[in-house]
Protein backbone atom coordinates (compact mmCIF):
# COMPACT_ATOMS: atom_id res chain seq x y z
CA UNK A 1 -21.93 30.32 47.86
CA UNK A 2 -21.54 33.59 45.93
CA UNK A 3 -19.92 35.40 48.97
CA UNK A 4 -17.27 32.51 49.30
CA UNK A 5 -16.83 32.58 45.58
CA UNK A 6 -16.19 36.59 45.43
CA UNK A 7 -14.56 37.38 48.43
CA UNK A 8 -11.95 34.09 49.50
CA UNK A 9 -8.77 35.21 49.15
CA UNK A 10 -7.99 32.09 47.52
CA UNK A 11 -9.22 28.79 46.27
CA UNK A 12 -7.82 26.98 49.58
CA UNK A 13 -9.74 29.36 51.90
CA UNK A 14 -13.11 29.48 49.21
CA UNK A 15 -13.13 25.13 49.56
CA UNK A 16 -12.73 25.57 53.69
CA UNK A 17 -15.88 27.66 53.80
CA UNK A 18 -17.37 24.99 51.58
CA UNK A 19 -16.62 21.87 53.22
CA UNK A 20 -17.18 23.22 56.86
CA UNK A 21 -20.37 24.64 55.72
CA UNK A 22 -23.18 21.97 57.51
CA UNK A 23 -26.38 23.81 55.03
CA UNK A 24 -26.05 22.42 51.77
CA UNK A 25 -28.76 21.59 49.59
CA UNK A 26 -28.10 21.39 46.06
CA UNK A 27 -25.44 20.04 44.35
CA UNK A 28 -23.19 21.17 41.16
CA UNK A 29 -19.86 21.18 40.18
CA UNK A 30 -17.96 24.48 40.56
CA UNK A 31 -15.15 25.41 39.27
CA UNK A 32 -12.79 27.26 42.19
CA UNK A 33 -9.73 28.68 41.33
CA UNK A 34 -7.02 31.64 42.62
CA UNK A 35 -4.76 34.04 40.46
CA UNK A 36 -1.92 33.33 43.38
CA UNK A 37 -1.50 30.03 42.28
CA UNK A 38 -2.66 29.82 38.53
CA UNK A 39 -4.45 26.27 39.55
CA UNK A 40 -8.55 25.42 39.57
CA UNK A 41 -10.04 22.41 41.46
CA UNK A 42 -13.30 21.12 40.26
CA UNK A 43 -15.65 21.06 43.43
CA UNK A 44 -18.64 18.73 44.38
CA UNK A 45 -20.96 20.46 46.14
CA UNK A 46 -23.61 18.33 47.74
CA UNK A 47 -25.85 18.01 50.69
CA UNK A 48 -24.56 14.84 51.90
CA UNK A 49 -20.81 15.80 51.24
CA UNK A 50 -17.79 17.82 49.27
CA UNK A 51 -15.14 17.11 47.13
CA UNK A 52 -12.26 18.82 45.78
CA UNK A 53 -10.72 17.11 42.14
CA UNK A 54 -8.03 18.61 40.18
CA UNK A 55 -7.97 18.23 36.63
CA UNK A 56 -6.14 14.85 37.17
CA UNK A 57 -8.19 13.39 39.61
CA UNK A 58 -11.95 14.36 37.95
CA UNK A 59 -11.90 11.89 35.29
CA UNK A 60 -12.21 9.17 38.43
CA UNK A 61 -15.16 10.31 38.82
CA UNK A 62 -16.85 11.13 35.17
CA UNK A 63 -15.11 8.17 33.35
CA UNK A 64 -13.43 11.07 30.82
CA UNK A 65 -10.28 11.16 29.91
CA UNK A 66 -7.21 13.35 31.12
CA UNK A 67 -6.04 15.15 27.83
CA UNK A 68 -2.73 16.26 28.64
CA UNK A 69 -1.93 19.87 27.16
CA UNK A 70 -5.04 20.85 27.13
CA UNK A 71 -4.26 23.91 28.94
CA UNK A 72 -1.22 25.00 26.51
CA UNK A 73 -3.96 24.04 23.09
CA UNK A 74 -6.33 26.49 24.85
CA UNK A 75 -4.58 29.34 25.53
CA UNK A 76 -2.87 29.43 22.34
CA UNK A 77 -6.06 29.48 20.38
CA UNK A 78 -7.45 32.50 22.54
CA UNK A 79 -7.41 35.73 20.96
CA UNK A 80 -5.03 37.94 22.70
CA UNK A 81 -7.05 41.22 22.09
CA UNK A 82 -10.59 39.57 23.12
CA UNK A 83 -9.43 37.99 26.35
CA UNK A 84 -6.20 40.83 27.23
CA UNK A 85 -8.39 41.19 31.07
CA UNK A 86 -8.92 37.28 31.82
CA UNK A 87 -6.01 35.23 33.82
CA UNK A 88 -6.66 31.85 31.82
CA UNK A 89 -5.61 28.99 34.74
């Protein structure tokens, strides 16, 4: 998982690895995402299967609510100076 993580070129490639791979054990939620296209998916990563949401398709499955803007609230409340060598997504 960590590989695939660090070394995908990008989030498309990091989910193939994922899905095709047949020995998984555990599962989480990950959060898999690419500077080239600014987006994140929100994976589930389970033995029996794998899913890729977006942020408008994960509240299908935990019941929450899409807050629109959420993106634009966050990044204006980050300090510039703090966070100057993250790409927020």
């Amino acid at each position: 998982m960590r590989d695939v993580l660090e070394q995908a070129p990008n989030r498309s490639t990091a989910e193939a690895h994922m899905r095709a791979d047949p020995n998984r054990t555990f599962a989480v939620f990950l959060g898999v995402g690419d500077y080239e296209t600014q987006k994140l998916d929100i994976v589930g990563y389970r033995e029996s299967d794998f899913h890729a949401y977006t942020d408008e398709t994960m509240p299908d499955v935990t019941g929450q609510a899409y807050i629109k803007g959420i993106r634009a609230a966050i990044v204006a409340n980050v300090r510039t100076e703090f966070f100057s060598n993250f790409h927020l997504i």
